[in-house]
Protein backbone atom coordinates (compact mmCIF):
# COMPACT_ATOMS: atom_id res chain seq x y z
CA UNK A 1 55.61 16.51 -105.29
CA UNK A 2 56.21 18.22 -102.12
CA UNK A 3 59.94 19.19 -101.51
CA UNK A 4 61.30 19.92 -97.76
CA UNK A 5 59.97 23.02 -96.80
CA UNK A 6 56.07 21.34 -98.18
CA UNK A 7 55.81 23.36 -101.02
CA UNK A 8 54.90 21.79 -104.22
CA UNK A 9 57.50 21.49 -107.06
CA UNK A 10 56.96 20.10 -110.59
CA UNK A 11 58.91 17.02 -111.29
CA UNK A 12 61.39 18.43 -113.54
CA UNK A 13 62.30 20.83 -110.89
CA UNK A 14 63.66 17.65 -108.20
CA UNK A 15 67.10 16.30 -108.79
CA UNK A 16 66.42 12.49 -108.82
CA UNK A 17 69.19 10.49 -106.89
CA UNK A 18 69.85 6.94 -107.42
CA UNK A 19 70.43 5.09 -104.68
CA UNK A 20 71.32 1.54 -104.14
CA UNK A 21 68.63 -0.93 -102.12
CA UNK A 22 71.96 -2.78 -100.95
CA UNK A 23 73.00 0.41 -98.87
CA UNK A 24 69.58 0.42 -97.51
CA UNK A 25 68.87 -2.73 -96.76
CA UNK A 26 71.59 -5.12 -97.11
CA UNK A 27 70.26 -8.44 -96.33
CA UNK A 28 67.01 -9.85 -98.22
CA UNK A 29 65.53 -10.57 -95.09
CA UNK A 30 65.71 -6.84 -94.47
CA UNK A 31 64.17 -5.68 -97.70
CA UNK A 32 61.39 -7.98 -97.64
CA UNK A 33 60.37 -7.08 -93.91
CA UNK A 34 59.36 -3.71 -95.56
CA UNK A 35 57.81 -4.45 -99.07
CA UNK A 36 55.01 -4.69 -100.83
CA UNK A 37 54.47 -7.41 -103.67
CA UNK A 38 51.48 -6.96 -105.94
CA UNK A 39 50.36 -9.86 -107.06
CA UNK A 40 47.91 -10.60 -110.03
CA UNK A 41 46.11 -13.41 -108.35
CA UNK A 42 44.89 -16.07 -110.93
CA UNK A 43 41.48 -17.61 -110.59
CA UNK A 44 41.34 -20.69 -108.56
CA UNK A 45 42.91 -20.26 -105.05
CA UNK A 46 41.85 -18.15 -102.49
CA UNK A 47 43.65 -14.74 -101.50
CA UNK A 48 44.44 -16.48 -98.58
CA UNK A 49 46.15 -19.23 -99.91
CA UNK A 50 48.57 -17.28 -102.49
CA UNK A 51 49.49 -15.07 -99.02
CA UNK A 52 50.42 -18.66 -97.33
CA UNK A 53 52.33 -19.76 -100.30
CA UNK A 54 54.17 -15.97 -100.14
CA UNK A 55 54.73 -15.97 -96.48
CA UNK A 56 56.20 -19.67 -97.48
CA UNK A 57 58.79 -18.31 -100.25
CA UNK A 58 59.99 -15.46 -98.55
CA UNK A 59 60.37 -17.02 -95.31
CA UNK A 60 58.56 -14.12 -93.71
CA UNK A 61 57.24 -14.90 -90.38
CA UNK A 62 54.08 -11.89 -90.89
CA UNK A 63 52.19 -11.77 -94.46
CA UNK A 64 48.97 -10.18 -95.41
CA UNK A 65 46.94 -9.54 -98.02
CA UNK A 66 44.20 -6.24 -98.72
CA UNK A 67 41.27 -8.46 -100.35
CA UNK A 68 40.03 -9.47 -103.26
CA UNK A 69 39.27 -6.60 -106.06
CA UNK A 70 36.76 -7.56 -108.29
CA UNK A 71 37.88 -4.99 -110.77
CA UNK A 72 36.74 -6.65 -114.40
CA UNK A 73 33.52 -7.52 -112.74
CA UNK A 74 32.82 -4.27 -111.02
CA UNK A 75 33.81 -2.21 -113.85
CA UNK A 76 31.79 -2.56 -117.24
CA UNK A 77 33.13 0.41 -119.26
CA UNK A 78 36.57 2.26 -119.00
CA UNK A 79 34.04 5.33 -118.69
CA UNK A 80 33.36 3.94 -115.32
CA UNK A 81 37.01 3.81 -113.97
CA UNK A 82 37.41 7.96 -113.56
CA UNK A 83 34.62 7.22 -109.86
CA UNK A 84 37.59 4.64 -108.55
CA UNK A 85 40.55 5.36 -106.97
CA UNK A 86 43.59 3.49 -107.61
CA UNK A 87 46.47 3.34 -105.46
């Protein structure tokens, strides 16, 4: 982690601060205008559908989606997963 100056500091050296989403963003509407929502997509619709039917229960008026990641089929051995990146 880098602190203010950009000098990296081990976790147990940062003072964690709670803070409360509410303060932040105090209106749904507000808080969903700058998320993300991972989804586990089952098999059967389309990545673009499950974004419609998001974009539908949110109310959002902009919704996209990164893809489809094959990752079971792509990967055949948890050897494998050390060459992908995740984040």
């Amino acid at each position: 982690m880098l602190n203010e100056l950009n000098e990296l500091v081990k976790l147990s050296d940062v003072t964690l601060t709670k803070i409360n989403v509410r303060d932040l963003y105090p209106s749904f509407s507000q808080l969903i205008e700058r998320s993300l929502i991972n989804i586990d997509k089952p098999r059967g619709p389309s990545s673009h559908e499950v974004t419609a039917w998001v974009a539908k229960m949110v109310g959002a008026k902009k919704v996209g989606h990164g893809g489809t990641l094959e990752f079971k089929k792509a990967v055949t051995s948890p050897r494998e997963w050390s060459s992908y990146d995740f984040f």
